[in-house]
Every structure is written in C-alpha cells, then in structure tokens.
Protein backbone atom coordinates (compact mmCIF):
# COMPACT_ATOMS: atom_id res chain seq x y z
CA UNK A 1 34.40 17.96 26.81
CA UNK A 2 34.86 16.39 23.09
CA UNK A 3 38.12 18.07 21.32
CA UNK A 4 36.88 18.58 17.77
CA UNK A 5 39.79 17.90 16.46
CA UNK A 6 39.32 14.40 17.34
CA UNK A 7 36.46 13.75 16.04
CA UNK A 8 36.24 11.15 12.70
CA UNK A 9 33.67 11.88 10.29
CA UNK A 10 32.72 9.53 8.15
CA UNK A 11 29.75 8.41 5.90
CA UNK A 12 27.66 6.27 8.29
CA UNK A 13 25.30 5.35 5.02
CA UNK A 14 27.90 3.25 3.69
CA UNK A 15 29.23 1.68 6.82
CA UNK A 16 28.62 -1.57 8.13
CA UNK A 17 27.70 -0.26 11.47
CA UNK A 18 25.24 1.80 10.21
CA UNK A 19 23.73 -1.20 8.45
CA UNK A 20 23.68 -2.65 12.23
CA UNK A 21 21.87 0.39 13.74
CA UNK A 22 19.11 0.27 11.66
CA UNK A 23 18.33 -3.64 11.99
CA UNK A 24 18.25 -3.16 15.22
CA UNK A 25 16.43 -0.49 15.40
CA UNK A 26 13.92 -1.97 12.80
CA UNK A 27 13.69 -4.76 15.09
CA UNK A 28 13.26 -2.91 18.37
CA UNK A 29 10.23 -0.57 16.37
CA UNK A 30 8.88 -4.04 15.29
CA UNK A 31 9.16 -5.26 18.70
CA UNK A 32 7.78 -2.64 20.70
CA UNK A 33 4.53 -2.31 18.28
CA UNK A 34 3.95 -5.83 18.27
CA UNK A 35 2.63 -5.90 22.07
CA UNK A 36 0.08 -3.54 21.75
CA UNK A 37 -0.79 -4.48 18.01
CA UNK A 38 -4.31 -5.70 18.99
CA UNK A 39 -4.89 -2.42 19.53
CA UNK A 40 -3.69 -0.53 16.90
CA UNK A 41 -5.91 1.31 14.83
CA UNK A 42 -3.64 3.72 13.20
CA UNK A 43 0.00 2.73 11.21
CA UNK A 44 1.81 4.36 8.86
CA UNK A 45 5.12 1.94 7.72
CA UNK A 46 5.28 4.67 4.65
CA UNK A 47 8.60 4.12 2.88
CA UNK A 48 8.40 7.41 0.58
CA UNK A 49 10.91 7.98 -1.26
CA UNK A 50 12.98 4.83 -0.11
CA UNK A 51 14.21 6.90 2.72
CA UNK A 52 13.54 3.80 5.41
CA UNK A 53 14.62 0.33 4.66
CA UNK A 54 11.90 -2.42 3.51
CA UNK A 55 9.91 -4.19 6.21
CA UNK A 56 11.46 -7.83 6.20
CA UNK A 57 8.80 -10.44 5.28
CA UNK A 58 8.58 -12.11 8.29
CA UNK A 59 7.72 -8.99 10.41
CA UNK A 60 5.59 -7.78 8.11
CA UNK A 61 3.39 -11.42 8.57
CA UNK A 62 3.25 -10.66 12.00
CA UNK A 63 2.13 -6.92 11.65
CA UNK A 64 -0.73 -8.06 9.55
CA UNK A 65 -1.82 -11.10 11.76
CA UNK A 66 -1.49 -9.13 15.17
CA UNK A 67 -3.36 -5.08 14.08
CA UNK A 68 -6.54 -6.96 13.77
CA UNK A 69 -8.12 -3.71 14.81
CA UNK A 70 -6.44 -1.33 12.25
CA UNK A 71 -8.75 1.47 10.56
CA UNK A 72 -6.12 3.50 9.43
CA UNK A 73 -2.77 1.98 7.51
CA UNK A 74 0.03 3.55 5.02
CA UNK A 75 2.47 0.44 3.77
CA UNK A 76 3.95 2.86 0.73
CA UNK A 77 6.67 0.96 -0.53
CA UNK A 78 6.84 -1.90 2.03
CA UNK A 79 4.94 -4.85 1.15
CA UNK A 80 7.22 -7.78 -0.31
CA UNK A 81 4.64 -10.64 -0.21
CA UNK A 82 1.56 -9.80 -2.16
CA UNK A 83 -0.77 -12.50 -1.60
CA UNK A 84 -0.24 -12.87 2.38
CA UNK A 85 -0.82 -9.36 2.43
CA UNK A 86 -3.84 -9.63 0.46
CA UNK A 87 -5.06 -12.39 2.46
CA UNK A 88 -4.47 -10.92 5.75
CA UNK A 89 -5.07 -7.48 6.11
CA UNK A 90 -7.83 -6.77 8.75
CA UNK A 91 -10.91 -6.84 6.85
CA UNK A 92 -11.37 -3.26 9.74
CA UNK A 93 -9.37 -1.13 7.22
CA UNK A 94 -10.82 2.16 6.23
CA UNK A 95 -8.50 3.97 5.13
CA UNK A 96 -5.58 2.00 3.23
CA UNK A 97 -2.34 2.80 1.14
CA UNK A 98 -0.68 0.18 -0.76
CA UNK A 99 1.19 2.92 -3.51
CA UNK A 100 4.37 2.18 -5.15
CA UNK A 101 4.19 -1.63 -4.11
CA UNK A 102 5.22 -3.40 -7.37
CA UNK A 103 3.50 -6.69 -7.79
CA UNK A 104 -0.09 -5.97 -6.63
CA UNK A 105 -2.37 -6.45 -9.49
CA UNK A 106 -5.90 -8.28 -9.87
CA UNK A 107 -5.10 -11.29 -8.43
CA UNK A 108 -4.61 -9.48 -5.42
CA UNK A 109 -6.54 -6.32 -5.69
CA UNK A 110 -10.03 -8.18 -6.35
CA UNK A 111 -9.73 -10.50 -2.91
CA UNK A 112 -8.24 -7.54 -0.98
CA UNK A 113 -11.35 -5.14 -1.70
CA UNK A 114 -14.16 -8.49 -1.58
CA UNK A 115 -12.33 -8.69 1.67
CA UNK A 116 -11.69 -5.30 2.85
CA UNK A 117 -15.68 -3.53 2.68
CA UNK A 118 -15.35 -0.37 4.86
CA UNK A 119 -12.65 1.10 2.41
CA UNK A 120 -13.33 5.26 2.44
CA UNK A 121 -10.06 5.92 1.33
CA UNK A 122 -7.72 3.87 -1.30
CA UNK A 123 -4.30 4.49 -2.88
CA UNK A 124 -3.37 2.54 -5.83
CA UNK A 125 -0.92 4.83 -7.35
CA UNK A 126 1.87 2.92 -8.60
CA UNK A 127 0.53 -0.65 -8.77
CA UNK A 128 0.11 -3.19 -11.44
CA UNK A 129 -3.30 -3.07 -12.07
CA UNK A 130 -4.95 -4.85 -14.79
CA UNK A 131 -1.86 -5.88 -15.91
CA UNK A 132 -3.38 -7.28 -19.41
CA UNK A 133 -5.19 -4.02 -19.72
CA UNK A 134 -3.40 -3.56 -23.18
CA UNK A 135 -5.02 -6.60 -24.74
CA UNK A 136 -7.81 -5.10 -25.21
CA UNK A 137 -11.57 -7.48 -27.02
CA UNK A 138 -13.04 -5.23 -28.94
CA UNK A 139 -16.68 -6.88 -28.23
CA UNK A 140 -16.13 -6.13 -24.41
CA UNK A 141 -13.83 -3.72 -23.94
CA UNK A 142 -13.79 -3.46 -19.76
CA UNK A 143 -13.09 -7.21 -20.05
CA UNK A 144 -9.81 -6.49 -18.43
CA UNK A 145 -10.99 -3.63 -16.12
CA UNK A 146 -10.94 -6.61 -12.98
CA UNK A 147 -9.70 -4.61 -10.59
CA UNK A 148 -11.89 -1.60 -11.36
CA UNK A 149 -14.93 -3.47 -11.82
CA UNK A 150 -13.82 -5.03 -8.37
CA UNK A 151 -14.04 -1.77 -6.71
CA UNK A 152 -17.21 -0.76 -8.40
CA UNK A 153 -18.69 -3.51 -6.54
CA UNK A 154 -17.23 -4.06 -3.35
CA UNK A 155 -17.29 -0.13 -2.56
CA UNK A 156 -19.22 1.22 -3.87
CA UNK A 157 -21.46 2.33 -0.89
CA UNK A 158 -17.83 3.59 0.84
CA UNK A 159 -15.69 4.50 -1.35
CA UNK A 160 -14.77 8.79 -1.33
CA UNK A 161 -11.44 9.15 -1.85
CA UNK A 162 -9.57 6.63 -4.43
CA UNK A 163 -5.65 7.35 -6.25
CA UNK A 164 -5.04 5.08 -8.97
CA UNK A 165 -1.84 4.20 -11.37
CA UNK A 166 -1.59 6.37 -14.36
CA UNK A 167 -1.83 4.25 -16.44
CA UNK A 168 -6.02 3.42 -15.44
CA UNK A 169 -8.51 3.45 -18.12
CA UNK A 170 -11.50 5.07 -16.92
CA UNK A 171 -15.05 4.53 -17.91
CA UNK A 172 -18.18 6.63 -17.05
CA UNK A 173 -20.06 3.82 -15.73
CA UNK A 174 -17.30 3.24 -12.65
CA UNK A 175 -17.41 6.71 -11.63
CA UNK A 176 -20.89 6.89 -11.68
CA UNK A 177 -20.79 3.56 -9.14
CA UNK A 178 -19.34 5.09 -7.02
CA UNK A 179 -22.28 7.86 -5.72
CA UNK A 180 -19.89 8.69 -2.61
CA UNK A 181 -16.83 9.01 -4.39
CA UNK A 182 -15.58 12.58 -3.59
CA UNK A 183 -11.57 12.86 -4.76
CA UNK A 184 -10.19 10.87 -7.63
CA UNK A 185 -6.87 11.39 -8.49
CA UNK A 186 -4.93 9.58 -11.94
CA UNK A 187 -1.20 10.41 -12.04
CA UNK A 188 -0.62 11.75 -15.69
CA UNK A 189 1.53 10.89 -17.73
CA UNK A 190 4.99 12.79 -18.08
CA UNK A 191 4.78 13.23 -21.59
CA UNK A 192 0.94 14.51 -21.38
C-alpha cells in the first residue's frame, strides 16, 4: 500500500520528465500507426486547442507518404511544412481538415484541391487564404479570389460541406458553383 503522506506532487507540465513522456509517447503513437498506414482510411492528429504537442516534421512526411488510402483526415493545428503537405496528401481524401494551420494560402490551397478531387467535406477556418485579398483591381475584383475560384473548379461536383477563414469574401457566383454544397460556415468577426 502507498502512504499518502509520501507522496510528491508536483506539476508534471513543467517538468522535464514530462517533456520525456510525451516524446516518447508521440513516437510510440507514430510508430505503431505507421505499420498499418497503408491501410488507414480514417485519422484525426486534431491539435484543438493546443492541448497535444505539434507533429514533428519528419513524422508528419512519413504519415502523408505511408496513408495512401486515407478518406477521412483532421490535421487541426499540426501541419508545419506547407508545401510537402500540399504535395503529398493522398489525392483519396474526402473529407479533410487543415483549420488553424498558419501558412496555408493559395500557393498551397490551389495544388492541394487540383490534386485532391473527391473533397465532400473541407475546413479552411483559420488559414491564410488569399493572402493579397486586400489589394483589391477595381476592373476585376475576384482577381485575388485564387483559392476560391480554385475550389469553384476543382469541386465543384463534390463539394457539400466547406468552413472557411473569416475573413473570406464571398461572391454569388461561387456559391452558386457549387450545386452540392449543403453547409457553409464563415467565422464572423468579433466585432460584428
């Protein structure tokens, strides 16, 4: 039997054997999905809230090269490298959520959905998009709509449910595009 009175508390948060615990245990998740990874078709890496630590890089490249057969995927919060990620995710996906993921923004957005065809489902909420959006021609307004005009076009035949950054401009002619789209959500403004 354990004698309370000698047990220690202390904040495990701020020690460095905390920090230990949950590399290793990162690693040993990272390890044990890895083997069966071909045959994944549902992941959720979610880091809501920043409750779980960030995904290193490197296992992150090997996630997105080994789920070749993921339908199903929730990186909130975890992706570090942009473009890889971009590049790499399983064109499969169906059902993808890249929110809160600073740094995603046209340049990865358009070859992610020209890649990635079966999208149903999309969460954007958070991201960068159209990050010249504020410069805005006055002769073609939509000029810097990339990413939505991306979507319009790549999805349009998929697309139900989509969550984009509040800061989206909207126009008509996308949501009309989009004949299957079902739920769109736009986070408002806190000051709206």
């Amino acid at each position: 039997d354990i004698n309370p009175k000698h047990i220690k508390f202390c904040n495990l948060k701020q020690s460095e054997d905390y920090r230990l615990a949950v590399n290793l245990r990162r690693s040993w998740y990272i390890e044990c999905l890895l083997p069966n990874a071909k045959l994944l078709t549902t992941l959720d890496l979610s880091n809501s809230g920043g409750k779980m630590y960030t995904i290193n890089t490197e296992y992150m490249e090997e996630i997105l090269l080994n789920c070749v057969q993921l339908k199903e995927a929730n990186f909130t919060g975890q992706i570090t490298d942009v473009e890889f990620f971009a590049n790499n995710l399983t064109p499969k996906i169906e059902k993808l959520n890249i929110s809160w993921n600073h740094g995603f923004n046209d340049k990865q957005i358009v070859p992610l959905v020209k890649r990635c065809k079966n999208i149903t489902e999309l969460d954007l909420n958070g991201c960068d998009l159209d990050s010249d959006r504020f410069h805005i021609n006055p002769e073609n307004p939509k000029e810097n709509q990339k990413c939505l005009i991306a979507i319009s076009e790549n999805l349009s035949q998929n697309l139900v449910k989509l969550q984009l950054p509040d800061h989206s401009l909207l126009y008509h002619e996308f949501i009309m595009s989009l004949p299957k789209l079902r739920y769109l959500w736009t986070i408002p403004h806190a000051n709206e």
